[in-house]
N, C-alpha and C. Protein backbone atom coordinates (compact mmCIF):
# COMPACT_ATOMS: atom_id res chain seq x y z
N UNK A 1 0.80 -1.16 0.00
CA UNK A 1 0.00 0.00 0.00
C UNK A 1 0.86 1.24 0.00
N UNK A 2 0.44 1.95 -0.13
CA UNK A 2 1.09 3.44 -0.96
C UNK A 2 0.88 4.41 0.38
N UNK A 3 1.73 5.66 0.83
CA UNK A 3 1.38 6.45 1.65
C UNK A 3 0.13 7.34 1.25
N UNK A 4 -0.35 7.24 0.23
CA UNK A 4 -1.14 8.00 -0.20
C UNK A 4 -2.74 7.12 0.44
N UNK A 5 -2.42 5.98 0.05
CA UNK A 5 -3.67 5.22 0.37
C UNK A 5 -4.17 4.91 1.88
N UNK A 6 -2.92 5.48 2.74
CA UNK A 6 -2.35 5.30 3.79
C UNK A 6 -3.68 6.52 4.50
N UNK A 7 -3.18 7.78 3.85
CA UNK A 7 -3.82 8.83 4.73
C UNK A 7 -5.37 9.26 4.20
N UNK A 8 -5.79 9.60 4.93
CA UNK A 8 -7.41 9.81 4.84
C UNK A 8 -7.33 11.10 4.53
N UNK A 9 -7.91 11.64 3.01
CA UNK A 9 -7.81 13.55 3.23
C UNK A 9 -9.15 14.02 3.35
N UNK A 10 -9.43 14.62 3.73
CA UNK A 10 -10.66 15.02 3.73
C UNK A 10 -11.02 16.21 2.22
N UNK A 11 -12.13 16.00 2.16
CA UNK A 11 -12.78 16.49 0.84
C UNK A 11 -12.16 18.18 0.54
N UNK A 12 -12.19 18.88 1.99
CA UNK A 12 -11.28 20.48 1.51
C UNK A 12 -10.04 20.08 1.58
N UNK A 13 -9.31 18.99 2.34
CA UNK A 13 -8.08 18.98 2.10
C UNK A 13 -7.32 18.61 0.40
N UNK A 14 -8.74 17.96 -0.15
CA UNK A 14 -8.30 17.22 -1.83
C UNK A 14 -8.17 18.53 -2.69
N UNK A 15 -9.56 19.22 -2.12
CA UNK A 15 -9.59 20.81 -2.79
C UNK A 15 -8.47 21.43 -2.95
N UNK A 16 -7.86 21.91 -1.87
CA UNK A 16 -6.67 22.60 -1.61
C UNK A 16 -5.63 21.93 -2.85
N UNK A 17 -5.15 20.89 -2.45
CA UNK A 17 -4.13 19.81 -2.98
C UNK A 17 -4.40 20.40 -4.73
N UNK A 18 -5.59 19.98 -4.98
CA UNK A 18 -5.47 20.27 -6.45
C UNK A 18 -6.11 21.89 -6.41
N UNK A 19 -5.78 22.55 -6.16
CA UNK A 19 -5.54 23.93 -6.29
C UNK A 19 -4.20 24.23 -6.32
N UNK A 20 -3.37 23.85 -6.12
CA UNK A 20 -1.85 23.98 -5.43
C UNK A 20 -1.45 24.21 -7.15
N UNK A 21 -0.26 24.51 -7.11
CA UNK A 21 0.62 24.55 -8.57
C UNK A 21 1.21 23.11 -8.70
N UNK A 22 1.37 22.41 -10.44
CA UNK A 22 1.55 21.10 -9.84
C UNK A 22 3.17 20.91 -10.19
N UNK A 23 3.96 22.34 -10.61
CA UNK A 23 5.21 22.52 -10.88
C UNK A 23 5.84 23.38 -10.07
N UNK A 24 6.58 23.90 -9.58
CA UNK A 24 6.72 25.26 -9.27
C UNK A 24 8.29 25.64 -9.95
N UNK A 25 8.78 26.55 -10.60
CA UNK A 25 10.29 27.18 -11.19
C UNK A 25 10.59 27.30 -10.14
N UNK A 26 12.03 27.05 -10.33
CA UNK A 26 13.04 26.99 -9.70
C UNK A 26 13.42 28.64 -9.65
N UNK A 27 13.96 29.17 -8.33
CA UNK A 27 14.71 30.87 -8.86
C UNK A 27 15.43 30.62 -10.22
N UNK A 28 15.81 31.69 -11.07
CA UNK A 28 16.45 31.83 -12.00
C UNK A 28 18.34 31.67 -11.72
N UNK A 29 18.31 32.24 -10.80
CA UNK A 29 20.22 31.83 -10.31
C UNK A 29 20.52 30.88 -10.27
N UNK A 30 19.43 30.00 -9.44
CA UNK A 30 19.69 28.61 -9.18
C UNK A 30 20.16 27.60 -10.62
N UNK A 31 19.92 28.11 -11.00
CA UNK A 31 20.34 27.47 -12.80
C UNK A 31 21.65 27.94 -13.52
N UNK A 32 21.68 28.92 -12.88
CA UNK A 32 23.47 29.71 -13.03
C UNK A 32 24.40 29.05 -12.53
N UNK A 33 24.26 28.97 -11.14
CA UNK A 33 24.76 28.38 -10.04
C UNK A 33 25.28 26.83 -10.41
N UNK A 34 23.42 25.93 -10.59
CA UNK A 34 24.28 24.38 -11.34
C UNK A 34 24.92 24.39 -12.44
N UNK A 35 25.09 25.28 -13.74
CA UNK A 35 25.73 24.98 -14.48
C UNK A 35 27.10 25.33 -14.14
N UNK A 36 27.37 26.48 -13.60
CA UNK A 36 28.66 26.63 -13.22
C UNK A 36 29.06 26.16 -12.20
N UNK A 37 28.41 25.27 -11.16
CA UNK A 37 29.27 24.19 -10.52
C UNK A 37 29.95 22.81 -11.57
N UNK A 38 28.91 22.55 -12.71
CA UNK A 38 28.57 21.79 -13.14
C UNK A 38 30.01 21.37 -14.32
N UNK A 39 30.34 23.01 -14.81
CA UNK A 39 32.05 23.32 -15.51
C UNK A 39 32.78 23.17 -14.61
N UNK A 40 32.85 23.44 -13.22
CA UNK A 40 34.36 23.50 -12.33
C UNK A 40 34.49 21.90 -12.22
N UNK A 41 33.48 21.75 -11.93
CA UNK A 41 34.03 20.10 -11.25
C UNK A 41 33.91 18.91 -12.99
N UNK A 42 34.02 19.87 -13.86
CA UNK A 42 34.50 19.32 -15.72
C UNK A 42 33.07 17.92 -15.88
N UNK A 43 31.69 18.00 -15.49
CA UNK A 43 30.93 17.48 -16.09
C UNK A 43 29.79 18.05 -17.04
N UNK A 44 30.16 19.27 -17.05
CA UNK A 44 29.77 19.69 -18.53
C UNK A 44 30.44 20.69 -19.23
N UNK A 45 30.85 20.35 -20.70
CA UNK A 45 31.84 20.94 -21.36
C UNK A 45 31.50 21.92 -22.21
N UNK A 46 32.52 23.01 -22.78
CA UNK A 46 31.87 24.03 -22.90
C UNK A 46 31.14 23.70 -24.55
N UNK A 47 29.74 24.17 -25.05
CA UNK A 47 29.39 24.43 -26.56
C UNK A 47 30.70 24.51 -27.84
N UNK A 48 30.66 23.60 -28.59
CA UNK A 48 31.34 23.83 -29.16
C UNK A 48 31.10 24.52 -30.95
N UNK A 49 31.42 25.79 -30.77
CA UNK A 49 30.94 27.22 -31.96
C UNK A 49 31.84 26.71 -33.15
N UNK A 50 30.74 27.41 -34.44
CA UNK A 50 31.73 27.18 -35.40
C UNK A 50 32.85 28.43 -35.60
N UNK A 51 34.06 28.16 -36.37
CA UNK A 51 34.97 29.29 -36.33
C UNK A 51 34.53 30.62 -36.00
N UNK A 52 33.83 30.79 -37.19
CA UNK A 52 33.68 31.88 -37.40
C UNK A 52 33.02 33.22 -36.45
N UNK A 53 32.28 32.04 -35.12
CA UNK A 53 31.49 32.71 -34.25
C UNK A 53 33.06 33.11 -33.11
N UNK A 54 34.16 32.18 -32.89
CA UNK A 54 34.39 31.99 -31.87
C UNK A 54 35.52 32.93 -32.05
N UNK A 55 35.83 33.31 -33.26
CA UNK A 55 37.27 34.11 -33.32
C UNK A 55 36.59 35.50 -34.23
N UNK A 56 35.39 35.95 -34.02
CA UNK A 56 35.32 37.09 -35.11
C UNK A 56 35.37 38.64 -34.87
N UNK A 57 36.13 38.75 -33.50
CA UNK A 57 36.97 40.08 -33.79
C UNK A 57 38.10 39.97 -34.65
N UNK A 58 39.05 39.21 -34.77
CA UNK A 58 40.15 39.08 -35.33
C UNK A 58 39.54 39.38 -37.39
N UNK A 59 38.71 38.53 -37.71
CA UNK A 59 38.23 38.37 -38.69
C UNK A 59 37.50 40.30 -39.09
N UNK A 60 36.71 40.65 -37.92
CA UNK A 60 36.01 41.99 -37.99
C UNK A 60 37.18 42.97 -38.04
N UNK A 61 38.08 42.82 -37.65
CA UNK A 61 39.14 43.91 -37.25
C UNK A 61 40.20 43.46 -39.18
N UNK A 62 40.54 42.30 -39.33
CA UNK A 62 41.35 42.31 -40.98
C UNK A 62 40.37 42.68 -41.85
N UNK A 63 38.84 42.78 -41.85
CA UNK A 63 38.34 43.38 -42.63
C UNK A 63 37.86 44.64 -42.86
N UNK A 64 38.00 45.08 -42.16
CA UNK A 64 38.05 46.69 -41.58
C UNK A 64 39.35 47.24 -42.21
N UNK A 65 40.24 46.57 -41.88
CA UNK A 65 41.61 46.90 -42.48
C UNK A 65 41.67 46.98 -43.97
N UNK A 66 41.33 45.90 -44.43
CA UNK A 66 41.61 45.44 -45.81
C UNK A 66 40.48 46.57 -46.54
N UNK A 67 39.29 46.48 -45.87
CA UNK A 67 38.43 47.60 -46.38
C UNK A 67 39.14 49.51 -46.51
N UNK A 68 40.02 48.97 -45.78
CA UNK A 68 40.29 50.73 -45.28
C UNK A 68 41.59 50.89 -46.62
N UNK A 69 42.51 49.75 -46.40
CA UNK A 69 43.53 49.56 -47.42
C UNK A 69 43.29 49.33 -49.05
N UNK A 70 42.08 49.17 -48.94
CA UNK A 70 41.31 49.04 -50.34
C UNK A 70 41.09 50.72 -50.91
N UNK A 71 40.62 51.60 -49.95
CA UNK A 71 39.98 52.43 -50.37
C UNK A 71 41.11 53.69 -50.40
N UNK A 72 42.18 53.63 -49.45
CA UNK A 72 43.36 54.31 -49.95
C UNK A 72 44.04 54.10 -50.93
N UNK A 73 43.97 52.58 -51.37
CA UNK A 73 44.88 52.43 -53.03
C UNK A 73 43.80 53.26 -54.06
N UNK A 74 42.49 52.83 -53.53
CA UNK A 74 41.62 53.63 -54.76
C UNK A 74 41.69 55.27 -54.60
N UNK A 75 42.07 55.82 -53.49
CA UNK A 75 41.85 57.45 -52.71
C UNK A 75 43.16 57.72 -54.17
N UNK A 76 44.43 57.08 -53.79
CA UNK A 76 45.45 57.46 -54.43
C UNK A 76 45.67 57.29 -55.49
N UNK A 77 44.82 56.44 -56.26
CA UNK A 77 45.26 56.30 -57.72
C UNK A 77 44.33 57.01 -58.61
N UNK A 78 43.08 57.76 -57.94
CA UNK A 78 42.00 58.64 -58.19
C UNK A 78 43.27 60.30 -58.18
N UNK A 79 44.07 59.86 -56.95
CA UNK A 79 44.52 61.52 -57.29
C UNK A 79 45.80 61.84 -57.93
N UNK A 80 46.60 60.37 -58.09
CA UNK A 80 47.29 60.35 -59.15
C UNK A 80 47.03 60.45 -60.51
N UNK A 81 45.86 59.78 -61.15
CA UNK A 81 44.98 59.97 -62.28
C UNK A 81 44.81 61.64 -62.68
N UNK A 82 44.17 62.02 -61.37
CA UNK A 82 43.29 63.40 -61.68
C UNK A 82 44.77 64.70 -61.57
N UNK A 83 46.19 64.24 -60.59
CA UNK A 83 46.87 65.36 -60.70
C UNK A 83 47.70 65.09 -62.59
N UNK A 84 48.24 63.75 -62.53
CA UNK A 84 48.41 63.17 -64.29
C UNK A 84 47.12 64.38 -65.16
N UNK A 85 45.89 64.42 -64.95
CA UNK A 85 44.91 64.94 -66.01
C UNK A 85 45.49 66.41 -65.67
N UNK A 86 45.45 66.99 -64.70
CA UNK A 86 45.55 67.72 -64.39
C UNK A 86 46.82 68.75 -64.60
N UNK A 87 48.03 67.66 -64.82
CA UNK A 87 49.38 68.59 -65.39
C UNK A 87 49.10 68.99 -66.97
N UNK A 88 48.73 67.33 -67.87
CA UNK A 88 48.36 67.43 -69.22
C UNK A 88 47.40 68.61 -69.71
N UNK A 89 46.66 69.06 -68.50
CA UNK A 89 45.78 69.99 -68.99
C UNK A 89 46.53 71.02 -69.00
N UNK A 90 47.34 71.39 -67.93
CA UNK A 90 47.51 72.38 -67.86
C UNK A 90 49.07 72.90 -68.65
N UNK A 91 49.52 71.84 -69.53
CA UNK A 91 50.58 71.62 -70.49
C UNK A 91 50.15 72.51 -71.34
N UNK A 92 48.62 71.78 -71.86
CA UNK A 92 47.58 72.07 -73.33
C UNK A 92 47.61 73.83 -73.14
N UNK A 93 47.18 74.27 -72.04
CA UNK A 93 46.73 75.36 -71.90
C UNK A 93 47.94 76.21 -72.35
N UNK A 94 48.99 76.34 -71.59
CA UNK A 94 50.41 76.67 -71.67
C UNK A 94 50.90 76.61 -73.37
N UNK A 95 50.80 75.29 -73.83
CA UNK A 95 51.20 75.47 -75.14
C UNK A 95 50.27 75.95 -75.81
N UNK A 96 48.59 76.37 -75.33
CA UNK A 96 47.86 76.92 -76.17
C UNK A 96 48.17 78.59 -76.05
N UNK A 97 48.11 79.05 -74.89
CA UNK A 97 48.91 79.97 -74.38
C UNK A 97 50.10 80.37 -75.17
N UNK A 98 51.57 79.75 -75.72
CA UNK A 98 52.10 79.82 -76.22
C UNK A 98 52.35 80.15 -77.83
N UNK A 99 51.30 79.54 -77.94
CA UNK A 99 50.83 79.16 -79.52
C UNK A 99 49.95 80.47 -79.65
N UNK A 100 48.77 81.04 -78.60
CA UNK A 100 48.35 82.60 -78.99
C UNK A 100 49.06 83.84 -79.01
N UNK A 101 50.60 83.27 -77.75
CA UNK A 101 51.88 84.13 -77.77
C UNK A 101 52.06 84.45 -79.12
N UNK A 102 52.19 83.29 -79.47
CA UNK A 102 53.20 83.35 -81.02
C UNK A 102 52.31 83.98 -82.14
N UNK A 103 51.62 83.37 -82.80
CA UNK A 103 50.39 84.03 -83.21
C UNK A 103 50.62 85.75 -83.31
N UNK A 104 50.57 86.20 -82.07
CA UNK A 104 50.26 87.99 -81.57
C UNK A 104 51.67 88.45 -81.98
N UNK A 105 52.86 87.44 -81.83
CA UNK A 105 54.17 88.06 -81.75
C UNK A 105 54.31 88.13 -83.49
N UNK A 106 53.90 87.01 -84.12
CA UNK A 106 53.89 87.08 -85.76
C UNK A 106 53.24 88.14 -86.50
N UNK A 107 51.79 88.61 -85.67
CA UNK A 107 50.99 89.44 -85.95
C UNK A 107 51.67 90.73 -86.01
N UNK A 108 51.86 91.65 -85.04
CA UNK A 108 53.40 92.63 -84.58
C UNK A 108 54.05 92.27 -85.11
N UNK A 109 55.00 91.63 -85.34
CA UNK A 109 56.13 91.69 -86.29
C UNK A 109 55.80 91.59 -87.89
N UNK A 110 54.85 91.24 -88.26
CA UNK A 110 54.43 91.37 -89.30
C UNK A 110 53.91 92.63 -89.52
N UNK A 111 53.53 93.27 -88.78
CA UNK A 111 52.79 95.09 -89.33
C UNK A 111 53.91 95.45 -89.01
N UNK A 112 54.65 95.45 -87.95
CA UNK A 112 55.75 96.37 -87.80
C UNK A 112 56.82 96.13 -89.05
N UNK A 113 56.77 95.03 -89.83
CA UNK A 113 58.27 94.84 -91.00
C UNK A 113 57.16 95.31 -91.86
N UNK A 114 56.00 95.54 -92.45
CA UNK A 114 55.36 96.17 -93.60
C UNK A 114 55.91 98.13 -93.04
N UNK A 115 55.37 97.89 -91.74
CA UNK A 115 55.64 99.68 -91.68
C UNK A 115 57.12 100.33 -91.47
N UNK A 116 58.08 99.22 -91.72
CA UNK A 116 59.58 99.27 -91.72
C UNK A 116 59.67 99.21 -93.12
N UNK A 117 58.86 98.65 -94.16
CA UNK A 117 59.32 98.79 -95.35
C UNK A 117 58.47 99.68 -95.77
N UNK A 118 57.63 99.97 -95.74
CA UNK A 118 57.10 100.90 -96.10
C UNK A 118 58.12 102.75 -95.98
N UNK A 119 58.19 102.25 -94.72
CA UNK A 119 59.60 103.73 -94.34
C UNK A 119 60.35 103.37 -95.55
N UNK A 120 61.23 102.54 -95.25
CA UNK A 120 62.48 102.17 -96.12
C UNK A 120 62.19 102.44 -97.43
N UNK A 121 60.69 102.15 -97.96
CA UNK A 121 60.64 102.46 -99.83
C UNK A 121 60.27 103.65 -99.85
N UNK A 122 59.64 104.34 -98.69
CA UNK A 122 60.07 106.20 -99.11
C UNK A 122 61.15 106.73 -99.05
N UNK A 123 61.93 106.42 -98.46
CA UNK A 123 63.54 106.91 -98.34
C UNK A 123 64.27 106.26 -99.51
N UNK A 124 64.10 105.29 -99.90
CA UNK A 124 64.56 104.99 -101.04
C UNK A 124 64.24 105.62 -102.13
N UNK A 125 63.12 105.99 -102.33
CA UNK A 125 62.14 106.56 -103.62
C UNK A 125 62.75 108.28 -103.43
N UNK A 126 63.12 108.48 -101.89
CA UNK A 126 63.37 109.98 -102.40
C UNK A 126 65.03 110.45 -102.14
N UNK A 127 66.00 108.99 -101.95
CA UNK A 127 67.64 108.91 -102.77
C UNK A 127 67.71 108.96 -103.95
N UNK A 128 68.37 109.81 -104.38
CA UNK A 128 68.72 109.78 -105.80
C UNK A 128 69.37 108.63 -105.81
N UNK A 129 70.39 108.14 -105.25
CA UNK A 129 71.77 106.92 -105.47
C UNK A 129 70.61 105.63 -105.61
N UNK A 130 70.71 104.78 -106.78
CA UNK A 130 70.77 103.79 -107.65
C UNK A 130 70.82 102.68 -106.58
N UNK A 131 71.91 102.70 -105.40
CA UNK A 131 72.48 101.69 -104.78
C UNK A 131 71.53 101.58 -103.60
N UNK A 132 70.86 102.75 -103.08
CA UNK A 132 70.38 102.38 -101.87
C UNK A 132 68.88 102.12 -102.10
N UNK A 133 68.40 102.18 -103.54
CA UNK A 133 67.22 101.37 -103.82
C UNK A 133 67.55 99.63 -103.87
N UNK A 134 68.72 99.23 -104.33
CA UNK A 134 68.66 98.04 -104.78
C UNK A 134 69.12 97.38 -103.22
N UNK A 135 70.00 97.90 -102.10
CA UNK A 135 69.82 97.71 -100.87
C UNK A 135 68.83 97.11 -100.16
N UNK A 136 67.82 98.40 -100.49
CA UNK A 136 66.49 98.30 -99.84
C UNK A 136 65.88 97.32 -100.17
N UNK A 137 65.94 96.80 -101.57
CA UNK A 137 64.87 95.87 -102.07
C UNK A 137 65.67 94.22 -101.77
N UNK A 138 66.84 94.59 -101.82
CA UNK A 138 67.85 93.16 -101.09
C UNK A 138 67.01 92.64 -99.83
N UNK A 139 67.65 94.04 -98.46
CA UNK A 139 67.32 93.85 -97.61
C UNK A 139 65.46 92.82 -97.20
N UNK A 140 64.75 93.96 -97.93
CA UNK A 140 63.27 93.52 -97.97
C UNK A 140 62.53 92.18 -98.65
N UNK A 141 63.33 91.56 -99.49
CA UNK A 141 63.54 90.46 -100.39
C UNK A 141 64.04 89.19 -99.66
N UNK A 142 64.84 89.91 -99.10
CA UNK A 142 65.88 88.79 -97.68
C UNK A 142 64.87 88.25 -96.57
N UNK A 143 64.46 89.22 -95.91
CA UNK A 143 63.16 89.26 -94.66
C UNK A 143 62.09 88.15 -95.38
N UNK A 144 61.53 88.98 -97.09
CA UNK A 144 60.29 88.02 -96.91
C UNK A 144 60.56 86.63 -97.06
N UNK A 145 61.55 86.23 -97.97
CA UNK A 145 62.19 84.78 -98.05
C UNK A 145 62.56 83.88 -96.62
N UNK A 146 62.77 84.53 -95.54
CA UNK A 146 63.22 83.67 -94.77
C UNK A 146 61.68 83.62 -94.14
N UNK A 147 60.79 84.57 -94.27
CA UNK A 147 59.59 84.62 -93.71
C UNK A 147 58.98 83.23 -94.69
N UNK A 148 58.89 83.38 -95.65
CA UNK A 148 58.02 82.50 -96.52
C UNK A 148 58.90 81.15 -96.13
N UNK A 149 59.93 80.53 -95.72
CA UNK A 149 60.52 79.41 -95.47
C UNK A 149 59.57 78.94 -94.18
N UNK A 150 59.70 79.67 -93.41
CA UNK A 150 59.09 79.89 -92.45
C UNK A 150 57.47 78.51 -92.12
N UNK A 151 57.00 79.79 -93.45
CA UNK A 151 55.59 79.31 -93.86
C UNK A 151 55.51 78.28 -94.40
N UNK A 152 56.66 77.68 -95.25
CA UNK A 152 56.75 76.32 -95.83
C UNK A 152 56.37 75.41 -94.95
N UNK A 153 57.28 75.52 -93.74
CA UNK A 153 57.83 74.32 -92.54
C UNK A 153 56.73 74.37 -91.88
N UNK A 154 55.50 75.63 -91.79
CA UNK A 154 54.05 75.85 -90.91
C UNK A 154 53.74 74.50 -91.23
N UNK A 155 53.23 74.52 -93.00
CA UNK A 155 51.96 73.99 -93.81
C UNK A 155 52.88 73.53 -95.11
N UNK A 156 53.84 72.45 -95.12
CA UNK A 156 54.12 72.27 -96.04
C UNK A 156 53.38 72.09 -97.87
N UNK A 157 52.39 71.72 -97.27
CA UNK A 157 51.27 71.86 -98.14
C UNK A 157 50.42 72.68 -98.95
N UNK A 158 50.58 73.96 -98.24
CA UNK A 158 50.10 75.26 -98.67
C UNK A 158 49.96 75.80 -100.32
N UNK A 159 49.82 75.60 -100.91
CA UNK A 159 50.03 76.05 -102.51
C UNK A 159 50.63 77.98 -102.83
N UNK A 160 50.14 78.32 -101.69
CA UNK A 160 50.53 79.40 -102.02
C UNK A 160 51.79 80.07 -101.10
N UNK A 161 52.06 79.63 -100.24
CA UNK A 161 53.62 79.64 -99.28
C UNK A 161 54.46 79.03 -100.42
N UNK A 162 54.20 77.46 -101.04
CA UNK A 162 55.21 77.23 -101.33
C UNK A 162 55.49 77.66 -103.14
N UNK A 163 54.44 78.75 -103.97
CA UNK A 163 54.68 79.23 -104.80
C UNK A 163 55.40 80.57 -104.49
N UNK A 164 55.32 81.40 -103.52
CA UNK A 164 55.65 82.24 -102.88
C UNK A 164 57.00 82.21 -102.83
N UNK A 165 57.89 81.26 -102.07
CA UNK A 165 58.75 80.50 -101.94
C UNK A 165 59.34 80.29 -103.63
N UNK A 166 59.08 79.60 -104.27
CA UNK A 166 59.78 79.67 -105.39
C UNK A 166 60.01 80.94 -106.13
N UNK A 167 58.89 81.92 -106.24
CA UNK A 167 59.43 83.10 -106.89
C UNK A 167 60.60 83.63 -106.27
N UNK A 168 60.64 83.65 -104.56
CA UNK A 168 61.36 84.48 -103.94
C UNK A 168 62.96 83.77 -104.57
N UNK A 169 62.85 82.40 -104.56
CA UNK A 169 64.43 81.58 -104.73
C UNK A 169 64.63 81.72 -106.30
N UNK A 170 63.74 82.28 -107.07
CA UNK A 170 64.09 82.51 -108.17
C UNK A 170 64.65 83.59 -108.40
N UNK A 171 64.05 84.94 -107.70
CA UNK A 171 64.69 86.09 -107.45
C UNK A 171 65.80 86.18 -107.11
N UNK A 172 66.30 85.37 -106.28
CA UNK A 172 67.69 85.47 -105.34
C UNK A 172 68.64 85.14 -106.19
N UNK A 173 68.09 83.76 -107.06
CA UNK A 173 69.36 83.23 -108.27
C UNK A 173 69.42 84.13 -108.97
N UNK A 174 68.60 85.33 -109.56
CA UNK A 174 68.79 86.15 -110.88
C UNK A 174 69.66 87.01 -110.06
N UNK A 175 69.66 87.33 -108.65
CA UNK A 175 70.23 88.54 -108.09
C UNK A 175 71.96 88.08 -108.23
N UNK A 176 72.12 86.44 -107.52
CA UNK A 176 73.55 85.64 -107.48
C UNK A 176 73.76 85.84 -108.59
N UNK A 177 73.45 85.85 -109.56
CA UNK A 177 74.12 85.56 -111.03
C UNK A 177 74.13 86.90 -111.27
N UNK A 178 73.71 88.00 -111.28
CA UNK A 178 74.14 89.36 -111.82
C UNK A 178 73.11 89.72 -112.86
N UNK A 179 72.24 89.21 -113.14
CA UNK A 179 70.90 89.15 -113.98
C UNK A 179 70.47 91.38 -113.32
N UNK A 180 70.69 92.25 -114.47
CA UNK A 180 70.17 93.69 -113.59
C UNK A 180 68.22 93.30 -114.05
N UNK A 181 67.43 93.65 -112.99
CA UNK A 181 66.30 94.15 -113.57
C UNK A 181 65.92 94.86 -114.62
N UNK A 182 66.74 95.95 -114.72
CA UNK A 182 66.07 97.18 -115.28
C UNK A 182 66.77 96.80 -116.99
N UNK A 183 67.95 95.45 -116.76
CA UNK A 183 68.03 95.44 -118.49
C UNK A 183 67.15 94.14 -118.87
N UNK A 184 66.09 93.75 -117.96
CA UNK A 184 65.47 92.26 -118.49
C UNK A 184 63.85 93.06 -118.68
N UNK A 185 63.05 92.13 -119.46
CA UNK A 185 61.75 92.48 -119.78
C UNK A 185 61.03 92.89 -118.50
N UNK A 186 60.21 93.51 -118.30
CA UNK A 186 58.92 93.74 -116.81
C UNK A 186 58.72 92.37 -116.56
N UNK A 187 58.63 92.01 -115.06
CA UNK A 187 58.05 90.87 -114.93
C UNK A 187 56.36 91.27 -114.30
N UNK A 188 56.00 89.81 -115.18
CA UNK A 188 54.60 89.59 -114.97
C UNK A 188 54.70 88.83 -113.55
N UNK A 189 53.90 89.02 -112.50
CA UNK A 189 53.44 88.58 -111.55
C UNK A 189 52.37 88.44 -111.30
N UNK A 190 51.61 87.40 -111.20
CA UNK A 190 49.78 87.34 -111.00
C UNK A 190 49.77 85.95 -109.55
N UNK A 191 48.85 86.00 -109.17
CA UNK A 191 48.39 84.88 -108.00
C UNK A 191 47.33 84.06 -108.59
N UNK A 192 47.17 82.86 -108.69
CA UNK A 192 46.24 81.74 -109.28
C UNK A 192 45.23 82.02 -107.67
């Protein structure tokens, strides 16, 4: 026989009984407490994590890095690129710069040698002496020839630099050889 069958309960005492809780929780520490008695004395061992959980500062911290080292090779080769664009441009400008120099300096020197010859063929026109016309027209003959060479080497191509160019080297041979103007026929000169 059973202690149960043993005792007599009376009808409020059954009441009570099954009113009662038929579990009751344990405090919450108390479960702290057995497991960590439960590691010291090595009968229960610790969870065993996969890598990646158990070491991932090391992993969070090289990728942080590698992220950071990624984005300085790209920081620097963005401003190597852009200072590279940035000299070339400013080459272009300089030699464009240079090139409007030149341009302005050809421009000026070109009015200024018309208004230098222009002087020079009134002073010539009002010498009597023979010699300081044919001077003048040396001198002025000399200038445009090295000018028109000039123009060759611009635009080799030019049709009219490099006809320009031949009259002038034709002139120069009649001058080397002793050829006078004034005992040969008028020359015809026209532009196609």
């Amino acid at each position: 026989m059973s202690e149960r069958d043993e005792v007599q309960w009376s009808e409020e005492e059954t009441e009570r009984l099954r009113a009662l809780a038929r579990q009751q929780a344990p405090p919450p520490e108390l479960e702290d407490r057995v497991v960590a008695r439960l590691k010291r004395e090595g009968l229960l061992e610790r969870p065993i994590r996969p890598w990646w959980q158990v070491h991932w500062m090391p992993w969070a911290l090289a990728g942080t890095a590698a992220l950071f080292a990624v984005f300085l090779l790209g920081y620097s080769a963005g401003q190597r690129a852009g200072a590279e664009s940035a000299l070339s441009m400013m080459a272009e400008i300089r030699q464009a710069r240079d090139v409007e120099q030149a341009i302005a300096n050809v421009q000026r020197t070109g009015s200024a040698y018309v208004t230098a010859l222009a002087a020079l063929g009134h002073l010539a026109a009002s010498s009597p002496d023979q010699g300081d016309r044919r001077q003048s027209q040396e001198v002025a003959l000399s200038a445009l020839y090295a000018a028109a060479q000039e123009m060759v080497r611009l635009d080799p191509d030019d049709p009219v630099a490099a006809r320009l160019l031949q009259g002038l080297e034709a002139e120069r041979l009649r001058q080397v050889s002793g050829d006078d103007p004034q005992d040969s026929a008028p020359r015809k000169v026209f532009w196609n």
